[in-house]
C-alpha atoms as a PDB file:
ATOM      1  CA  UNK A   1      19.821  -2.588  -0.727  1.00  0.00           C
ATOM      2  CA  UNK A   2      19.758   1.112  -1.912  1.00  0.00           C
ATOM      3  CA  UNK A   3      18.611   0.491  -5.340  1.00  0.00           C
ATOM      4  CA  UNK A   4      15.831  -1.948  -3.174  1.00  0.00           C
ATOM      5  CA  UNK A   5      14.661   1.328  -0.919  1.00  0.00           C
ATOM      6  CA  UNK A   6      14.635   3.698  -3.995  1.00  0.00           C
ATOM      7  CA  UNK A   7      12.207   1.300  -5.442  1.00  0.00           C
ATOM      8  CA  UNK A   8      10.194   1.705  -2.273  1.00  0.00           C
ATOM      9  CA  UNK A   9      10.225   4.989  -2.163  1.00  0.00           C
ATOM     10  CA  UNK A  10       8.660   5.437  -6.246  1.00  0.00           C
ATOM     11  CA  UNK A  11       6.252   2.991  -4.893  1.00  0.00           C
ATOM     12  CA  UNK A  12       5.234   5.210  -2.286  1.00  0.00           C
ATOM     13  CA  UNK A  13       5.181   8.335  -4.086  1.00  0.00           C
ATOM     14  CA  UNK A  14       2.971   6.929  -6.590  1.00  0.00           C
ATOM     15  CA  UNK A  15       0.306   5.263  -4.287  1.00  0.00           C
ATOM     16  CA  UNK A  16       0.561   8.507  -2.085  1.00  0.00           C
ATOM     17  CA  UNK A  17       0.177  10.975  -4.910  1.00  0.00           C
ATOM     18  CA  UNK A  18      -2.865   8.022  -6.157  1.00  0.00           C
ATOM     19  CA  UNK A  19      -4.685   9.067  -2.887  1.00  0.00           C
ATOM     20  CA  UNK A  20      -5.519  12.336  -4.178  1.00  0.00           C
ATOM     21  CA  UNK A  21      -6.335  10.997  -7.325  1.00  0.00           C
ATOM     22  CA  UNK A  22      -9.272   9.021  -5.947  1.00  0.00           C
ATOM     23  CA  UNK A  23     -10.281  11.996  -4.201  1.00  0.00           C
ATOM     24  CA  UNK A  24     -11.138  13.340  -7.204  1.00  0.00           C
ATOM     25  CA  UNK A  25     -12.681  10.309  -9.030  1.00  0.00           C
ATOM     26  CA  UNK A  26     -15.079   8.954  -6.410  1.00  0.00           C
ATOM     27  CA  UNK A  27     -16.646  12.289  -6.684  1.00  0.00           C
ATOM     28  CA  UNK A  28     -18.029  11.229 -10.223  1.00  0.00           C
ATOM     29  CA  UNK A  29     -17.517   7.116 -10.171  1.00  0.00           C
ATOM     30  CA  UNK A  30     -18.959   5.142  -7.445  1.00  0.00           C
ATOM     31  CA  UNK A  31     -16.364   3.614  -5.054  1.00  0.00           C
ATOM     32  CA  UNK A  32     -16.878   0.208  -5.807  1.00  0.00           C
ATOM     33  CA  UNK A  33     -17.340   0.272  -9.156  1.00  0.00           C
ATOM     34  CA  UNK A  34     -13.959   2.458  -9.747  1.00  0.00           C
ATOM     35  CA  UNK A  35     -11.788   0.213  -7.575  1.00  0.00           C
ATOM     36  CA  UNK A  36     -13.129  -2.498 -10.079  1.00  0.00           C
ATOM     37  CA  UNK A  37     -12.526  -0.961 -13.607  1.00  0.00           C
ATOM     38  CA  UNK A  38      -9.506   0.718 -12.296  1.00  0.00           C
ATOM     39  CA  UNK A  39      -7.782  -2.613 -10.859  1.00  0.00           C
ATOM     40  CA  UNK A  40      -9.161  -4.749 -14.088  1.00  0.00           C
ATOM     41  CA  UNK A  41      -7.229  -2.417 -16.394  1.00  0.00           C
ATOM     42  CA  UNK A  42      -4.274  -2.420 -13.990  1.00  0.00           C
ATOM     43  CA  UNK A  43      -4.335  -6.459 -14.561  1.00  0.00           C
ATOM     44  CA  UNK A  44      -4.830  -5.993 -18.126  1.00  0.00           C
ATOM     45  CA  UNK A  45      -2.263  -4.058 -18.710  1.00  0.00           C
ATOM     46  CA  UNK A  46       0.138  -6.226 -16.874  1.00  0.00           C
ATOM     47  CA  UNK A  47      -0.748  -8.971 -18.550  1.00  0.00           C
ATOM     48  CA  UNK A  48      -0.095  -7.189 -22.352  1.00  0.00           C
ATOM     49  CA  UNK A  49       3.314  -6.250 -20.592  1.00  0.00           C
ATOM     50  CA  UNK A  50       4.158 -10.149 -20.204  1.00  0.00           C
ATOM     51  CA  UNK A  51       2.995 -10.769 -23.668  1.00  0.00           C
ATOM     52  CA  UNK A  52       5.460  -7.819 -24.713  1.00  0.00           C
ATOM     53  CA  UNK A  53       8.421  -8.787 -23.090  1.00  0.00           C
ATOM     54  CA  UNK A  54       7.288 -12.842 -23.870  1.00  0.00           C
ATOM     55  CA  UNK A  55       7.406 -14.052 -20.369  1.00  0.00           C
ATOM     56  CA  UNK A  56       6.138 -17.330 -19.479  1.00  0.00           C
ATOM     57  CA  UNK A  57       2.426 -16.477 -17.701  1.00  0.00           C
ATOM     58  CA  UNK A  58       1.485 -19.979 -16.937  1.00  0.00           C
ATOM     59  CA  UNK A  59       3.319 -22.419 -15.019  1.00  0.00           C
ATOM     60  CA  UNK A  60       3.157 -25.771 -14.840  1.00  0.00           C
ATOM     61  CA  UNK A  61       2.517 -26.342 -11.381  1.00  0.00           C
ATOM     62  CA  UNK A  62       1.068 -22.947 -10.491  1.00  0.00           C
ATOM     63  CA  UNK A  63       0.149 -22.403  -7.068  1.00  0.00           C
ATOM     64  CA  UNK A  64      -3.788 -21.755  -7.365  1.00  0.00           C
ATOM     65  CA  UNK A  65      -5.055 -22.260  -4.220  1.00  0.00           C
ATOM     66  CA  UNK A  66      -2.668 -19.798  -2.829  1.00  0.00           C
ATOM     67  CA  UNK A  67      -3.119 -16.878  -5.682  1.00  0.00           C
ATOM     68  CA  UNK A  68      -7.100 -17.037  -5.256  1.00  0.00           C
ATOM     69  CA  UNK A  69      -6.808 -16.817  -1.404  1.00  0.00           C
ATOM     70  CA  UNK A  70      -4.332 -13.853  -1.737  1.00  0.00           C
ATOM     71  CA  UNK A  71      -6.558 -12.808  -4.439  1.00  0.00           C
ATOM     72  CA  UNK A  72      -9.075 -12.309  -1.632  1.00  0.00           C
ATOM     73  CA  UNK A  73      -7.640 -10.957   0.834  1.00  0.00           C
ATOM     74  CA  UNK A  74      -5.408  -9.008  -1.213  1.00  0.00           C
ATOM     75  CA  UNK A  75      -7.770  -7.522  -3.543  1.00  0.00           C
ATOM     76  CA  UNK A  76     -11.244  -8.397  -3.149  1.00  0.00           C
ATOM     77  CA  UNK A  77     -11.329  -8.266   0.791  1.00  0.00           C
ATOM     78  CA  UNK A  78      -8.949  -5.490   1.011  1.00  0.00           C
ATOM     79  CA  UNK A  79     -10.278  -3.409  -1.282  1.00  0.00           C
ATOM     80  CA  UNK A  80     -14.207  -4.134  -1.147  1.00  0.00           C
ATOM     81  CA  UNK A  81     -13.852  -3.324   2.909  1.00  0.00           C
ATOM     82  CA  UNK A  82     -11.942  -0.329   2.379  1.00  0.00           C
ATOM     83  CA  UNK A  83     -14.308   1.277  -0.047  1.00  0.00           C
ATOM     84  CA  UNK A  84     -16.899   0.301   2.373  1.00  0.00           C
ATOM     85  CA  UNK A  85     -15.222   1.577   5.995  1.00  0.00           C
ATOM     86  CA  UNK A  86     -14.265   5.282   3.992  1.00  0.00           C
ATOM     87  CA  UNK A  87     -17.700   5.812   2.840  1.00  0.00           C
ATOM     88  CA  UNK A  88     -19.274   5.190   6.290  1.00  0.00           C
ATOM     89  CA  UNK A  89     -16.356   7.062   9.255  1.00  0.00           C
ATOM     90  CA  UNK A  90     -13.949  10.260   8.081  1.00  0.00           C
ATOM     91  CA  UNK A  91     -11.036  11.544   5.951  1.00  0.00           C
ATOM     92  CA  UNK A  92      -8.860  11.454   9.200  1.00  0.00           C
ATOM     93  CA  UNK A  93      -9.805   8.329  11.125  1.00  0.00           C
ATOM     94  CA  UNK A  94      -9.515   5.895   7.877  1.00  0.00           C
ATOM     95  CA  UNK A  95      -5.933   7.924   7.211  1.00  0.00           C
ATOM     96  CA  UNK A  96      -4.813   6.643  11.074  1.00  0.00           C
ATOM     97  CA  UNK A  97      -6.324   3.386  11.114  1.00  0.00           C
ATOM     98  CA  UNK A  98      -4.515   2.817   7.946  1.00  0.00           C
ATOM     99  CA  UNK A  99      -1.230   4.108   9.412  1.00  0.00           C
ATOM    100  CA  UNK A 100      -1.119   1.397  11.490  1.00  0.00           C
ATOM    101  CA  UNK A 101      -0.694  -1.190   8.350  1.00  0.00           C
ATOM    102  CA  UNK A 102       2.916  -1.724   8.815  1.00  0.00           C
ATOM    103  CA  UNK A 103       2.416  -1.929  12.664  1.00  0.00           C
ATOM    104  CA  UNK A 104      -0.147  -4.998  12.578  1.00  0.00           C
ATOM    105  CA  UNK A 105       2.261  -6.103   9.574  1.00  0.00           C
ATOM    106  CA  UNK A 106       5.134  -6.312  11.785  1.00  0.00           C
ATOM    107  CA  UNK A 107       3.103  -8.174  14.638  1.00  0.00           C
ATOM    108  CA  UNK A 108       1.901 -10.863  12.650  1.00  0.00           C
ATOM    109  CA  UNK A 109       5.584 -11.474  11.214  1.00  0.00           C
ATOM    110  CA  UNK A 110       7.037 -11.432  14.696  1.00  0.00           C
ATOM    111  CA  UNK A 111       4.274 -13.542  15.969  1.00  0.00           C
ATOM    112  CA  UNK A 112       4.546 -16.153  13.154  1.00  0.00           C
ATOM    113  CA  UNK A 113       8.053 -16.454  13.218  1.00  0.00           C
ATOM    114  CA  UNK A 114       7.897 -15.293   9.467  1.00  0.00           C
ATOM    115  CA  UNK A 115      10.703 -12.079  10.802  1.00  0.00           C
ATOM    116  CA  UNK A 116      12.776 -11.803  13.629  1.00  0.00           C
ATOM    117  CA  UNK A 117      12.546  -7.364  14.316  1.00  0.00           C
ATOM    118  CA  UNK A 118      15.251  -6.298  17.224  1.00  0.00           C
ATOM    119  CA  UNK A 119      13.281  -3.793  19.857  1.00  0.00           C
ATOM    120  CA  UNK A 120      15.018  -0.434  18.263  1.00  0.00           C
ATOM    121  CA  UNK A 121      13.438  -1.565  14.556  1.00  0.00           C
ATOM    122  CA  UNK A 122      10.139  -2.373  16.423  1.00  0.00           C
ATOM    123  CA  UNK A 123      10.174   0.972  18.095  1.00  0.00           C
ATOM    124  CA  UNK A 124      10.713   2.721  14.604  1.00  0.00           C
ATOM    125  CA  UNK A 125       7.363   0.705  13.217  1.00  0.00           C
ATOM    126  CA  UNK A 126       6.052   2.723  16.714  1.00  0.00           C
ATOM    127  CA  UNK A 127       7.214   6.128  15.582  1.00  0.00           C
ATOM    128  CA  UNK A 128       6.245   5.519  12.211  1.00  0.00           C
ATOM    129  CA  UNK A 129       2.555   4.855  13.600  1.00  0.00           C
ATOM    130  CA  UNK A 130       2.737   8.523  15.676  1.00  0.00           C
ATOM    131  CA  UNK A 131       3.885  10.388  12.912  1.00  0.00           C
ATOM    132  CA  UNK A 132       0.751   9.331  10.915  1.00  0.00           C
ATOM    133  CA  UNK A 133      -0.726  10.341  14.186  1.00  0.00           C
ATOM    134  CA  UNK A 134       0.731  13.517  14.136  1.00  0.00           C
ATOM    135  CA  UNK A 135       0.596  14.923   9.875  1.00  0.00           C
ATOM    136  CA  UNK A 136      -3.432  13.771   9.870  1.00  0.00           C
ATOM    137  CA  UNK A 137      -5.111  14.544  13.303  1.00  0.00           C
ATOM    138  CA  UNK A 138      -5.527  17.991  13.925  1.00  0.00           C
ATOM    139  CA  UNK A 139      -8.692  17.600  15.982  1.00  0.00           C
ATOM    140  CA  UNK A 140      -8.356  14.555  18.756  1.00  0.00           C
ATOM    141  CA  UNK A 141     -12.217  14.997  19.113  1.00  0.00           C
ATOM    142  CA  UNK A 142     -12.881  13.942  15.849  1.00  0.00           C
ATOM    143  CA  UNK A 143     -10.896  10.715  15.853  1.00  0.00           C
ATOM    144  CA  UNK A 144     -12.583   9.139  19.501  1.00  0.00           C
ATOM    145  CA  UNK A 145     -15.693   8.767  18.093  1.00  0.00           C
ATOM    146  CA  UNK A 146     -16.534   5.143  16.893  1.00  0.00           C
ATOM    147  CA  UNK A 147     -18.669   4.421  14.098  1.00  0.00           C
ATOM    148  CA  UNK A 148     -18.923   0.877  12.167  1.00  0.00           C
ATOM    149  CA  UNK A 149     -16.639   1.890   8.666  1.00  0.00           C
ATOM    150  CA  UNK A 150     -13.593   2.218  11.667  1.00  0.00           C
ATOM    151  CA  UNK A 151     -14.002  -1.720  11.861  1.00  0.00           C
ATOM    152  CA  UNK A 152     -14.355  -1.923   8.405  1.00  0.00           C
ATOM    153  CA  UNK A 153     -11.231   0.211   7.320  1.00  0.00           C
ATOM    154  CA  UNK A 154      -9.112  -1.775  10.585  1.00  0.00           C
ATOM    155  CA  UNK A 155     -10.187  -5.041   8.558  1.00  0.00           C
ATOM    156  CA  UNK A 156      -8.759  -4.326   5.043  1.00  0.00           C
ATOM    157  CA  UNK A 157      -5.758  -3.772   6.403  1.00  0.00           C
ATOM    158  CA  UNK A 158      -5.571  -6.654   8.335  1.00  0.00           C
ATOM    159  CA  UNK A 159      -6.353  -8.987   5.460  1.00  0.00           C
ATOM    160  CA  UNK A 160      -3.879  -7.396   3.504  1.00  0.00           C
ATOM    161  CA  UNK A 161      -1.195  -7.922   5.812  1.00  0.00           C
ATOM    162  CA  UNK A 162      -2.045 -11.450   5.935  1.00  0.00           C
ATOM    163  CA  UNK A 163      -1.913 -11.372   2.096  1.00  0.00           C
ATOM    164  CA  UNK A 164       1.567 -10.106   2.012  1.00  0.00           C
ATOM    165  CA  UNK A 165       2.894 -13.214   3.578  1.00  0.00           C
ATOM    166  CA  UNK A 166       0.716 -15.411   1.005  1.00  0.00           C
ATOM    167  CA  UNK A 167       2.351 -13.241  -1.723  1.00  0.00           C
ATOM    168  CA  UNK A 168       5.875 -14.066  -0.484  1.00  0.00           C
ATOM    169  CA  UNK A 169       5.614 -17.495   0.036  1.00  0.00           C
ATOM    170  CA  UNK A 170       4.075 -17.701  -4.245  1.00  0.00           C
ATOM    171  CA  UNK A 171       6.990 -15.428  -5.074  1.00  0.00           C
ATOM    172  CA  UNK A 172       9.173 -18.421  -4.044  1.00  0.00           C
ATOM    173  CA  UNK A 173       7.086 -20.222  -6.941  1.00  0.00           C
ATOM    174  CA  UNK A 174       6.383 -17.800  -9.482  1.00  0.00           C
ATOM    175  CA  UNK A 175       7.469 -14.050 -10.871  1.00  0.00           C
ATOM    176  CA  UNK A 176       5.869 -11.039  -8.976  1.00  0.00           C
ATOM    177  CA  UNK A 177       4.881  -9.571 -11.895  1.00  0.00           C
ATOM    178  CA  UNK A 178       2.896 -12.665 -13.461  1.00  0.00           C
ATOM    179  CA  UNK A 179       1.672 -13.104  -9.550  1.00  0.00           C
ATOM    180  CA  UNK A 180       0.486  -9.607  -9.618  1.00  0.00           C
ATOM    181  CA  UNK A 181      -1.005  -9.870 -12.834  1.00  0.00           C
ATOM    182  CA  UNK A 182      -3.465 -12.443 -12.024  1.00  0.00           C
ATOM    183  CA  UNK A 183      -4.280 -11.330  -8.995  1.00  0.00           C
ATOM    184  CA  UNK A 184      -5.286  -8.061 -10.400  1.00  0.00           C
ATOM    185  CA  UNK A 185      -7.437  -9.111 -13.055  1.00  0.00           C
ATOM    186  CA  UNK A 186      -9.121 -12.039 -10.949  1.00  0.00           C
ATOM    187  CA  UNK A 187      -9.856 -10.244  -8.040  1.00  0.00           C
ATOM    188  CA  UNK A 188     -11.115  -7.141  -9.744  1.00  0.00           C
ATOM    189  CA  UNK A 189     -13.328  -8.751 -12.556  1.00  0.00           C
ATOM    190  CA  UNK A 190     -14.854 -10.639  -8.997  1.00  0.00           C
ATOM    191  CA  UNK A 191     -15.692  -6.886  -7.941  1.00  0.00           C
ATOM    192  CA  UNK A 192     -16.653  -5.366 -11.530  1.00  0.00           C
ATOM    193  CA  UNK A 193     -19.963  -8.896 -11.922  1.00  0.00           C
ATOM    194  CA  UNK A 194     -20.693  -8.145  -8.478  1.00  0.00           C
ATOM    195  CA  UNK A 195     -21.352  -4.414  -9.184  1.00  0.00           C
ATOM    196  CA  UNK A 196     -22.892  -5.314 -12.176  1.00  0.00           C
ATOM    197  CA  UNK A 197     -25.430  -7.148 -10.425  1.00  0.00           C
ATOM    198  CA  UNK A 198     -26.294  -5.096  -7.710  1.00  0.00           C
ATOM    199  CA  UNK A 199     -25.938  -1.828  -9.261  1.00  0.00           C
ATOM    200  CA  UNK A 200     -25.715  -2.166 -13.044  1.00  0.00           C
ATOM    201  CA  UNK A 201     -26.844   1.800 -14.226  1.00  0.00           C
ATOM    202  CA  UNK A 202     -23.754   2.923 -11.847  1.00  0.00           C
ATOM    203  CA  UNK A 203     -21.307   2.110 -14.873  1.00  0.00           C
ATOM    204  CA  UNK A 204     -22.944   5.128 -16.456  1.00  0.00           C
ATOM    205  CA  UNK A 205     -21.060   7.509 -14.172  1.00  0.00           C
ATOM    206  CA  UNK A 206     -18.020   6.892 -16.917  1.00  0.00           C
ATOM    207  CA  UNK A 207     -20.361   8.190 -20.178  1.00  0.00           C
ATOM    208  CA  UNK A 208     -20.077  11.638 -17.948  1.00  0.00           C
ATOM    209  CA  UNK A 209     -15.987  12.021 -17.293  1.00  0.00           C
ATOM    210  CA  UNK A 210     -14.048  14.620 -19.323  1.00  0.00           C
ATOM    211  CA  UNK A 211     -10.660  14.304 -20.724  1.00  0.00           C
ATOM    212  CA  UNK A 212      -8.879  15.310 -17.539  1.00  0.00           C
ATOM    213  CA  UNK A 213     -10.460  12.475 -15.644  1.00  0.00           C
ATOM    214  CA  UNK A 214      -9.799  10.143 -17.911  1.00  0.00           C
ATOM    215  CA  UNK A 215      -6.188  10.963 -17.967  1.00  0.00           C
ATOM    216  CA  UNK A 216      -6.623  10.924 -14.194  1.00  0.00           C
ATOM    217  CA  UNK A 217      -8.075   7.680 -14.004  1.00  0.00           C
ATOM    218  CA  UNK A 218      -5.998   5.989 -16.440  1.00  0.00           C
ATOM    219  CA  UNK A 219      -2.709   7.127 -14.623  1.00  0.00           C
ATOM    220  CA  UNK A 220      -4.133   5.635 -11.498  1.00  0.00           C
ATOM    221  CA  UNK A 221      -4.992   1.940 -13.313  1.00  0.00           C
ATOM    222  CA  UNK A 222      -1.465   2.089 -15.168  1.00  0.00           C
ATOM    223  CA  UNK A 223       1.114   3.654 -12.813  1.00  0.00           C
ATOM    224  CA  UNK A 224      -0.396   3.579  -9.333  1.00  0.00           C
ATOM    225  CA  UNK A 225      -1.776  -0.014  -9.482  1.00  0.00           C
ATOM    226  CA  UNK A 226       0.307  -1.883 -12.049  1.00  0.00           C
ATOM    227  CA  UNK A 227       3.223  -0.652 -11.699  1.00  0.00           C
ATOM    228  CA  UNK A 228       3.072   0.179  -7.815  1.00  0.00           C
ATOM    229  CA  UNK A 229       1.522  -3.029  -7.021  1.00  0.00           C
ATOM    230  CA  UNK A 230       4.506  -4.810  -8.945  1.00  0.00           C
ATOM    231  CA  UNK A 231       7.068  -3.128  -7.550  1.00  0.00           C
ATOM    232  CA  UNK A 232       5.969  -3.733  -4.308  1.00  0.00           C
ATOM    233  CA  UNK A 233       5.265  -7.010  -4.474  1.00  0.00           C
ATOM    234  CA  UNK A 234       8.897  -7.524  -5.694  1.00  0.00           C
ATOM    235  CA  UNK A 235      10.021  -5.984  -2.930  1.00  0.00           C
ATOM    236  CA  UNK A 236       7.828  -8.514  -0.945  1.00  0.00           C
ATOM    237  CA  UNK A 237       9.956 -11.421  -2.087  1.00  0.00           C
ATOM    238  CA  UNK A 238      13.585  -9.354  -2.157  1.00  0.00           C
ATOM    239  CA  UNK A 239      13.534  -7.700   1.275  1.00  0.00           C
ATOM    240  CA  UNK A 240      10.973  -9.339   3.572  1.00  0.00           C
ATOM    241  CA  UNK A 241       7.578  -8.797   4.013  1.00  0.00           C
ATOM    242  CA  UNK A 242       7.853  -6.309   7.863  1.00  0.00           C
ATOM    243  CA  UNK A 243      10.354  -4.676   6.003  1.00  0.00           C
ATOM    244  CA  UNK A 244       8.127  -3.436   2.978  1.00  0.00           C
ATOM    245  CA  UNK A 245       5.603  -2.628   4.808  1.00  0.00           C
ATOM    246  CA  UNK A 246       7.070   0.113   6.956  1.00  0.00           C
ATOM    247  CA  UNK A 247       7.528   1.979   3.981  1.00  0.00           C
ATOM    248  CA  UNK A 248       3.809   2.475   3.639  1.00  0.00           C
ATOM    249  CA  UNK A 249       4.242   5.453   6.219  1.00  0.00           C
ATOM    250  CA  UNK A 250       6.017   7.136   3.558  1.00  0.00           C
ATOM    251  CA  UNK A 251       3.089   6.981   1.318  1.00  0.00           C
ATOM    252  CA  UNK A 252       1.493   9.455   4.111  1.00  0.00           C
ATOM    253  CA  UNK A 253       3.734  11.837   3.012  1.00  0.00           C
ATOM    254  CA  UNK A 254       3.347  12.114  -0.573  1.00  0.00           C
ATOM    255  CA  UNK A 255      -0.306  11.855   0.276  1.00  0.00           C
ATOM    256  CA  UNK A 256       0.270  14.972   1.916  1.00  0.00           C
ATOM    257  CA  UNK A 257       2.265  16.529  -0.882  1.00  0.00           C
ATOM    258  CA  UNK A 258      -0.461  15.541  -3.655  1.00  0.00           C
ATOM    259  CA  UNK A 259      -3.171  16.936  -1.274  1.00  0.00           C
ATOM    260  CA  UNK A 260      -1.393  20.649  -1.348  1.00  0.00           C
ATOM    261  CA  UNK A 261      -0.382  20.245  -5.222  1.00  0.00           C
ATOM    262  CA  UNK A 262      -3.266  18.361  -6.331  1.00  0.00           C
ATOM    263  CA  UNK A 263      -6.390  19.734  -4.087  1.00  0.00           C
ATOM    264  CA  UNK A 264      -5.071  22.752  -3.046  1.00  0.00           C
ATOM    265  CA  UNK A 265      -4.874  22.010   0.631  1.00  0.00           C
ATOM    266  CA  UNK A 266      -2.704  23.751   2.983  1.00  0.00           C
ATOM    267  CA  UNK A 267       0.075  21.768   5.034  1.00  0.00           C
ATOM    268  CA  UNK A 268       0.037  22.760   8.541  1.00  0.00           C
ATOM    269  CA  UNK A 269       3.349  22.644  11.255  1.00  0.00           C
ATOM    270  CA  UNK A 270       2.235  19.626  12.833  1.00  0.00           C
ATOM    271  CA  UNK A 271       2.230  17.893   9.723  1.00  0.00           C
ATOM    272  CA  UNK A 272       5.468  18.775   8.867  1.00  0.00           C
ATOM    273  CA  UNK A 273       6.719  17.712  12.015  1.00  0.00           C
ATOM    274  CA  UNK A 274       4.778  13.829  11.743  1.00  0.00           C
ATOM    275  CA  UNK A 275       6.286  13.503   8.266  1.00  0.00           C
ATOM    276  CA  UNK A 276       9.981  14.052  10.234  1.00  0.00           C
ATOM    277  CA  UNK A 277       8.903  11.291  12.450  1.00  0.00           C
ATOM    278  CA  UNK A 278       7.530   8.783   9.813  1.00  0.00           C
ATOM    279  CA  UNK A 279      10.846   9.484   8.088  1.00  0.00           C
ATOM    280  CA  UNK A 280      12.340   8.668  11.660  1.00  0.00           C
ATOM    281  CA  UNK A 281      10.328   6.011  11.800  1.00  0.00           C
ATOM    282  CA  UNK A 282      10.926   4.388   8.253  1.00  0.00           C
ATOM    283  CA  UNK A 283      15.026   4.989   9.097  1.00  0.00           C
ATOM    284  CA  UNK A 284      14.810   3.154  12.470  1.00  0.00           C
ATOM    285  CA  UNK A 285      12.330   0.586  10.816  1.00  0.00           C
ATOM    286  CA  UNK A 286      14.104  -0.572   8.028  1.00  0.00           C
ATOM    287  CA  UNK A 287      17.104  -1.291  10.043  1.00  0.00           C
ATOM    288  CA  UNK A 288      18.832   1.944   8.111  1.00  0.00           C
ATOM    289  CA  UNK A 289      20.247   3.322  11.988  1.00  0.00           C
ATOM    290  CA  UNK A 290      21.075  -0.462  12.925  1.00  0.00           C
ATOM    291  CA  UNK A 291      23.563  -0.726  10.344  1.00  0.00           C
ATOM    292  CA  UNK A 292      24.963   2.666  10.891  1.00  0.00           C
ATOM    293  CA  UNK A 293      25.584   2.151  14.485  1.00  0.00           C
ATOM    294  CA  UNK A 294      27.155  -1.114  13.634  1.00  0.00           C
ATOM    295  CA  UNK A 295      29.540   0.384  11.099  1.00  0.00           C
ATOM    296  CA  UNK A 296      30.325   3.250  13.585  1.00  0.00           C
ATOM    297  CA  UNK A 297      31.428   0.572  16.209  1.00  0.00           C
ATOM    298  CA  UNK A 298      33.266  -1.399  13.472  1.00  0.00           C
ATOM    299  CA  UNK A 299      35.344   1.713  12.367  1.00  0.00           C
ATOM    300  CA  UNK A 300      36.266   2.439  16.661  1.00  0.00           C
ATOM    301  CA  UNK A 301      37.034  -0.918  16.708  1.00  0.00           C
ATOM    302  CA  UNK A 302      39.391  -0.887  13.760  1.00  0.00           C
ATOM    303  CA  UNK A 303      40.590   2.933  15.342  1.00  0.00           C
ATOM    304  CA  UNK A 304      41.699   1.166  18.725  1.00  0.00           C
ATOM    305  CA  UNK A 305      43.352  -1.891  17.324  1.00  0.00           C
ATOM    306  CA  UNK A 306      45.470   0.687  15.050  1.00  0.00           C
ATOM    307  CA  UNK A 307      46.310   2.597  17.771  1.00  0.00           C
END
């Protein structure tokens, strides 16, 4: 289970750290049209990883229907609305609404029976959800407005979390990797003809990158997407699907980190003290202080019987 959270925990680090990353690409690719070319050369390069290691990529009794529909609410829903909700509310607000991922994650697996969660690991999903609170709202005023990207921004994340449990019922069928793979490519060569109808001249914003955005870029496609997007779906399939998602809080964190290293942006006391309650949160969550507290009543047990 270790080795299972450490993988977590790189997974995190990279989409956190990939936050800033976008930060600095949307300010020279349009959103849409990024999230497209970035995700179809995360696919890609899956795929030439398969044909490296010479893993089977097509089964015989592949489960289509279900890796289109978590194709779209996975990738083209997920990703489509969320490039759509950050362009139209704040910074802040899509940073909380997204925070509560693992939250609404954890309600639809309790609610369809797909998880049992005791109250204590519920209540660390709850924790998780005010530390986010906490390390991104300095100003309450600026998080009670509502504008119509909030409703966008709520619904990627919703269809994601219902594509998590799609994801771990093809698992049961087919490799996470070749899953992820296809899902990639499909969903984002759906995004990259749609942009190329609608808005063909804005694939000219890559004639203009440099060689540090490039790098950028290409470390976001390979690492962040392919590789995090594996990884995590793995973990979909080894450890349950409530239980990978309340790692996503950790991805806050690095955020946070890659915000100060990356953009130069100070981190203030109160965000300090939210990341100590995501990690709270994420311990308590992933059943971490459950298992302590049982071993610390096993060993009394063990104490009184010797004695």
């Amino acid at each position: 289970m270790l080795k299972a959270y450490g993988v977590m925990i790189l997974t995190m680090f990279l989409w956190g750290i990939n936050l800033s990353l976008l930060k600095l690409l949307v300010l020279d690719i349009p959103p849409l049209v990024m999230q497209g070319t970035r995700i179809f050369l995360a696919g890609i390069t899956l795929f030439l990883i398969l044909f490296v290691m010479r893993k089977q990529v097509v089964y015989k009794e592949m489960p289509w229907k279900f890796v289109l529909l978590a194709t779209l609410l996975g990738v083209i829903a997920h990703h489509s609305l969320l490039a759509t909700g950050v362009q139209q509310t704040s910074a802040v607000k899509a940073s909380l609404i997204l925070g509560l991922a693992p939250l609404i994650t954890a309600i639809i697996a309790v609610a369809t029976r797909a998880t049992s969660l005791t109250k204590l690991r519920f209540t660390g999903f709850v924790i998780g959800f005010l530390g986010i609170a906490i390390a991104v709202v300095d100003d309450v005023s600026a998080v009670t407005a509502f504008v119509l990207g909030d409703v966008y921004v709520l619904g990627s994340i919703i269809v994601q979390a219902f594509s998590f449990f799609i994801i771990r019922r093809i698992t049961l069928t087919i490799p996470p990797l070749v899953l992820t793979a296809y899902m990639l490519t499909i969903g984002s060569m759906v995004m990259i003809m749609y942009n190329l109808v609608i808005t063909p001249e804005s694939f000219t914003a890559f004639s203009g990158l440099n060689g540090e955005l490039w790098a950028v870029f290409l470390f976001s496609a390979i690492f962040a997407t392919a590789v995090g997007h594996s990884l995590f779906n793995s973990m979909i399939k080894k450890i349950g699907t409530a239980e990978t998602a309340i790692f996503n809080n950790l991805s806050t964190i690095f955020a946070l980190i890659g915000a100060v290293v990356i953009l130069g942006e100070q981190m203030h006391l109160s965000q300090i003290f939210g990341c100590l309650l995501i990690i709270i949160g994420v311990l308590i969550g992933t059943g971490g202080v459950e298992e302590w507290i049982r071993k610390r009543k096993q060993k009394l047990s063990e104490a009184v019987v010797k004695a």
